[in-house]
C-alpha atoms as a PDB file:
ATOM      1  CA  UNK A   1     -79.051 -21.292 -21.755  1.00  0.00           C
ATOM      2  CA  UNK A   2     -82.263 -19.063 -20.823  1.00  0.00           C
ATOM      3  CA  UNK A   3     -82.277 -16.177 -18.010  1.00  0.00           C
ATOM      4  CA  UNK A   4     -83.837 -18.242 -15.155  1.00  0.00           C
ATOM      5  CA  UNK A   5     -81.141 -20.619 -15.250  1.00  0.00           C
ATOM      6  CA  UNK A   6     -78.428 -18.063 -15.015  1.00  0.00           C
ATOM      7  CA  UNK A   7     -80.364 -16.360 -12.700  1.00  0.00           C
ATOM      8  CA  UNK A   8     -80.733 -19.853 -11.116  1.00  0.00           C
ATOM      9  CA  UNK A   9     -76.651 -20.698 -10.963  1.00  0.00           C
ATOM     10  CA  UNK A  10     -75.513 -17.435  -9.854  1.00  0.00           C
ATOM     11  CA  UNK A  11     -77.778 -16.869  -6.837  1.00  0.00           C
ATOM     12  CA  UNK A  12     -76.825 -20.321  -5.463  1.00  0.00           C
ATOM     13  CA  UNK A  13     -72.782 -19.519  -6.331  1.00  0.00           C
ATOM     14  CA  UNK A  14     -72.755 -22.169  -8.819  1.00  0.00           C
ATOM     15  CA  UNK A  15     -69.541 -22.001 -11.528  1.00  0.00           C
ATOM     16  CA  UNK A  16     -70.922 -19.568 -14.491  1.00  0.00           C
ATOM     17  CA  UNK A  17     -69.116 -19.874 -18.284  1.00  0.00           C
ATOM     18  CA  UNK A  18     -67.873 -16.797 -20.396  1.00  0.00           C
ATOM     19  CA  UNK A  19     -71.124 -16.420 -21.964  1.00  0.00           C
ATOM     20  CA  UNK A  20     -73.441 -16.834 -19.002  1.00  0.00           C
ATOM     21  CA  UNK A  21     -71.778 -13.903 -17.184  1.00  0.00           C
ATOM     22  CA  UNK A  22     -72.341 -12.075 -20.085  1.00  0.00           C
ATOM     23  CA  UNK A  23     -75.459 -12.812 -20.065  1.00  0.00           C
ATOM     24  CA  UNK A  24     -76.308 -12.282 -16.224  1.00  0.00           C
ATOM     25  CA  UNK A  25     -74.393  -8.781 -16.345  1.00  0.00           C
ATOM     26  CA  UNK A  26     -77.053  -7.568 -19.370  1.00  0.00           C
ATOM     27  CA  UNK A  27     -79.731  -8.914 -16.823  1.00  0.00           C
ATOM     28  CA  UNK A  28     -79.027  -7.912 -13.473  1.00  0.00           C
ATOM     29  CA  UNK A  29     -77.729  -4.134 -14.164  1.00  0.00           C
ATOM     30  CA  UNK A  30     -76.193  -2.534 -11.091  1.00  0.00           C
ATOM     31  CA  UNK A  31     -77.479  -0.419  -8.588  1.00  0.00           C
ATOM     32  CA  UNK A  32     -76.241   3.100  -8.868  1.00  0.00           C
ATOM     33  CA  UNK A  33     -76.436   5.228  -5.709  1.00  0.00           C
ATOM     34  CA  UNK A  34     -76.861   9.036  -5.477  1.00  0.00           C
ATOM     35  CA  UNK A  35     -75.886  10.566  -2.575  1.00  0.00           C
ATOM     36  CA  UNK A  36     -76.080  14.284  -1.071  1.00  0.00           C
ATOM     37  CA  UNK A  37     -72.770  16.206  -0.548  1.00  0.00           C
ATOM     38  CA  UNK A  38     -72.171  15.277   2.755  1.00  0.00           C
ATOM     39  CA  UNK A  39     -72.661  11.348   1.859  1.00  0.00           C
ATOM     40  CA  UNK A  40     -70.479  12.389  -1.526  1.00  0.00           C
ATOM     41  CA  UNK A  41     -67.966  13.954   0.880  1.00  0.00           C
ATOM     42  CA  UNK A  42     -67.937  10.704   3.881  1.00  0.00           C
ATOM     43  CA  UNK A  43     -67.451   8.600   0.833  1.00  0.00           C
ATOM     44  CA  UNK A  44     -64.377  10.424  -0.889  1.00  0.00           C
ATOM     45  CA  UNK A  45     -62.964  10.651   3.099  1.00  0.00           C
ATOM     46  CA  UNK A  46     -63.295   6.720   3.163  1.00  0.00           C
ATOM     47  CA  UNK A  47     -61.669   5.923  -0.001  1.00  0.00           C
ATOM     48  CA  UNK A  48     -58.669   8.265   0.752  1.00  0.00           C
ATOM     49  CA  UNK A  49     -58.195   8.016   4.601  1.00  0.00           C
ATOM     50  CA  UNK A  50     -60.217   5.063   6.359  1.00  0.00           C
ATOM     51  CA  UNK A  51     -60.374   2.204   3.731  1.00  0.00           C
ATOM     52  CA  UNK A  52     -60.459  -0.109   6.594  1.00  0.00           C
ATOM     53  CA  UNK A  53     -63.820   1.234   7.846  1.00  0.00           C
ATOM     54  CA  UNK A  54     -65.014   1.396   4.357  1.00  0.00           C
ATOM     55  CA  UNK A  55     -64.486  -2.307   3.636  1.00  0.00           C
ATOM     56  CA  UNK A  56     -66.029  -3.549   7.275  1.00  0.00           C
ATOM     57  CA  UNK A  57     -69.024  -1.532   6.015  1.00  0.00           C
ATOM     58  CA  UNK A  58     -68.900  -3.099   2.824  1.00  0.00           C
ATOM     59  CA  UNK A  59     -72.956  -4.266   1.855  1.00  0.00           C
ATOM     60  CA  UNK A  60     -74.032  -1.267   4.274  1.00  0.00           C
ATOM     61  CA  UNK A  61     -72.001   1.980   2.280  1.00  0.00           C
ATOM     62  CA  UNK A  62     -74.969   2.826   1.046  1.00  0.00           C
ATOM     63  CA  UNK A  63     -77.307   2.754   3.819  1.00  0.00           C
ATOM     64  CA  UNK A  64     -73.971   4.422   6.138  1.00  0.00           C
ATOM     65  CA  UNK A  65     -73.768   7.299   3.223  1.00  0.00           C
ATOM     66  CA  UNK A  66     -77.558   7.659   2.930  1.00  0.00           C
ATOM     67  CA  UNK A  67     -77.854   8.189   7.082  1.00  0.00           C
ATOM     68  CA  UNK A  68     -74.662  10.642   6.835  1.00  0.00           C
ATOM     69  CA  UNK A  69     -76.866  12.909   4.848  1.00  0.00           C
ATOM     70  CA  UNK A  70     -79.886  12.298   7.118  1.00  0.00           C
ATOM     71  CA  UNK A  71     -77.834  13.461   9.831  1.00  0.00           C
ATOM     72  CA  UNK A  72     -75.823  16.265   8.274  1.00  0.00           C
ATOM     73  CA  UNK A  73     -80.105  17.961   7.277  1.00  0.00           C
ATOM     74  CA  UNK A  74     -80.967  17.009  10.805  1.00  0.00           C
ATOM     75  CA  UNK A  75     -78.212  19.044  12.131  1.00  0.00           C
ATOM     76  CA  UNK A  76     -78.132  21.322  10.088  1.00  0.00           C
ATOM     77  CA  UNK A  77     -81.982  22.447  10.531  1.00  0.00           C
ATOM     78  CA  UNK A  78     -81.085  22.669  14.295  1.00  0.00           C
ATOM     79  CA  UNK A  79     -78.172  24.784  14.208  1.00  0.00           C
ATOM     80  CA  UNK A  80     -79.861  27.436  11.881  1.00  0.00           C
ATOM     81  CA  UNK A  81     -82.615  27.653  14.211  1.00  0.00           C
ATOM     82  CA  UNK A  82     -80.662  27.744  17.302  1.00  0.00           C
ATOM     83  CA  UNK A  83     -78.253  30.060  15.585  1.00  0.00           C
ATOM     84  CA  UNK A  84     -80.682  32.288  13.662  1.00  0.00           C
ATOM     85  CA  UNK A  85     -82.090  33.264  17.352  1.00  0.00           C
ATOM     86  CA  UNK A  86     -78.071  34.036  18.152  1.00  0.00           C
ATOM     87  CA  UNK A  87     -78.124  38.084  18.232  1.00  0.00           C
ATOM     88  CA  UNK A  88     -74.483  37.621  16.327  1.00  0.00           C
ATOM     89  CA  UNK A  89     -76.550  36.418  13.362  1.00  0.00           C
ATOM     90  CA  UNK A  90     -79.911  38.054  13.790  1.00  0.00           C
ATOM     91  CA  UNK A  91     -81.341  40.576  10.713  1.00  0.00           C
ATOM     92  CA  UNK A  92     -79.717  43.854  11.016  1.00  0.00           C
ATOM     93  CA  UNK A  93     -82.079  45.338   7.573  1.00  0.00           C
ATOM     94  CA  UNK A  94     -78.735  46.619   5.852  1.00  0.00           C
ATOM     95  CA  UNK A  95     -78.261  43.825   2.837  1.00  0.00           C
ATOM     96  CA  UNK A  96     -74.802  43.209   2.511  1.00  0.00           C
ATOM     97  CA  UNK A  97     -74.178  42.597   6.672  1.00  0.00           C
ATOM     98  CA  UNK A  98     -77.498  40.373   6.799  1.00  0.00           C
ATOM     99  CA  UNK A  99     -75.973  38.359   3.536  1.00  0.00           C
ATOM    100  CA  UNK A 100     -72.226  38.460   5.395  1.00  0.00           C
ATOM    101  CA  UNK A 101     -74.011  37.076   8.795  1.00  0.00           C
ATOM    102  CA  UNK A 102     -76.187  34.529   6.718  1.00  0.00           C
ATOM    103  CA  UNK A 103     -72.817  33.091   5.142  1.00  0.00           C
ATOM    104  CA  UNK A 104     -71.339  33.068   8.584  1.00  0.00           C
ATOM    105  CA  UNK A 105     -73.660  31.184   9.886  1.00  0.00           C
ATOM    106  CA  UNK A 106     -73.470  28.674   6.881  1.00  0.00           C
ATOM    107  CA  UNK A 107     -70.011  27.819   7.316  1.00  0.00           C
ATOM    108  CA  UNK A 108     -70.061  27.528  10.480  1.00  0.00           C
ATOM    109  CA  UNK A 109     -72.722  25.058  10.622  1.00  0.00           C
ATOM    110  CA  UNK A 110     -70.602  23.011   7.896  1.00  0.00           C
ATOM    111  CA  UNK A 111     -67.804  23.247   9.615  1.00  0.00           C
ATOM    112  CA  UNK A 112     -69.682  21.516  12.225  1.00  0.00           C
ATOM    113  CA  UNK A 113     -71.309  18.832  10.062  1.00  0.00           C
ATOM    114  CA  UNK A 114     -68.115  18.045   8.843  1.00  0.00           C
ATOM    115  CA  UNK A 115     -66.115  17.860  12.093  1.00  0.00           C
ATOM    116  CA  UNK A 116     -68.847  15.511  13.716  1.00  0.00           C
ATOM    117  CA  UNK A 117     -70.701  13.725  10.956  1.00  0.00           C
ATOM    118  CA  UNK A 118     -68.375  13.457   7.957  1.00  0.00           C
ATOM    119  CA  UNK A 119     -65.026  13.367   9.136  1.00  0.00           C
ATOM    120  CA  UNK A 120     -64.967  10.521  11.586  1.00  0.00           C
END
């Protein structure tokens, strides 16, 4: 029993024994995804609320997760621009209102990102 021929029988969905699953699991080690907080957060969502969407993306979660952070820095770069030229959140010089405005504007871009991108 050599690693080709495992290889071999599993990729063509032949029967495998005991020992040659062993075997193909210490070959072929699984493919652990990392994903940003929003992608983290769409994932959770799934699992708890939508399973049905989760298992008719099945093979494609990762790519899904991996665009649902693509979209939430996308969006969020474009609402801090737009918003940063808002007078409601421009630079007043005082420290503490320029941090409150900052955070402001924070949430309510992730409120956003989650509303449209996460949470659907």
């Amino acid at each position: 029993m050599n690693k080709d021929e495992v290889l071999r029988k599993a990729e063509n969905g032949e029967g495998l024994t005991v020992e040659e699953i062993k075997l193909y699991q210490s070959i072929v080690k699984p493919v652990k995804h990392v994903y940003g907080k929003y992608g983290t957060l769409a994932k959770i969502y799934l699992e708890e609320h939508n399973v049905g969407k989760m298992w008719a993306l099945a093979g494609d979660l990762p790519a899904y997760l991996h665009g649902i952070d693509k979209q939430a820095e996308e969006l969020y770069s474009v609402m801090y621009e737009k918003l940063s030229k808002d007078e409601q959140y421009k630079r007043t010089g005082n420290y503490i209102e320029d941090v409150r405005r900052i955070n402001e504007m924070q949430s309510r871009i992730e409120e956003e990102i989650l509303n449209e991108i996460v949470y659907v």
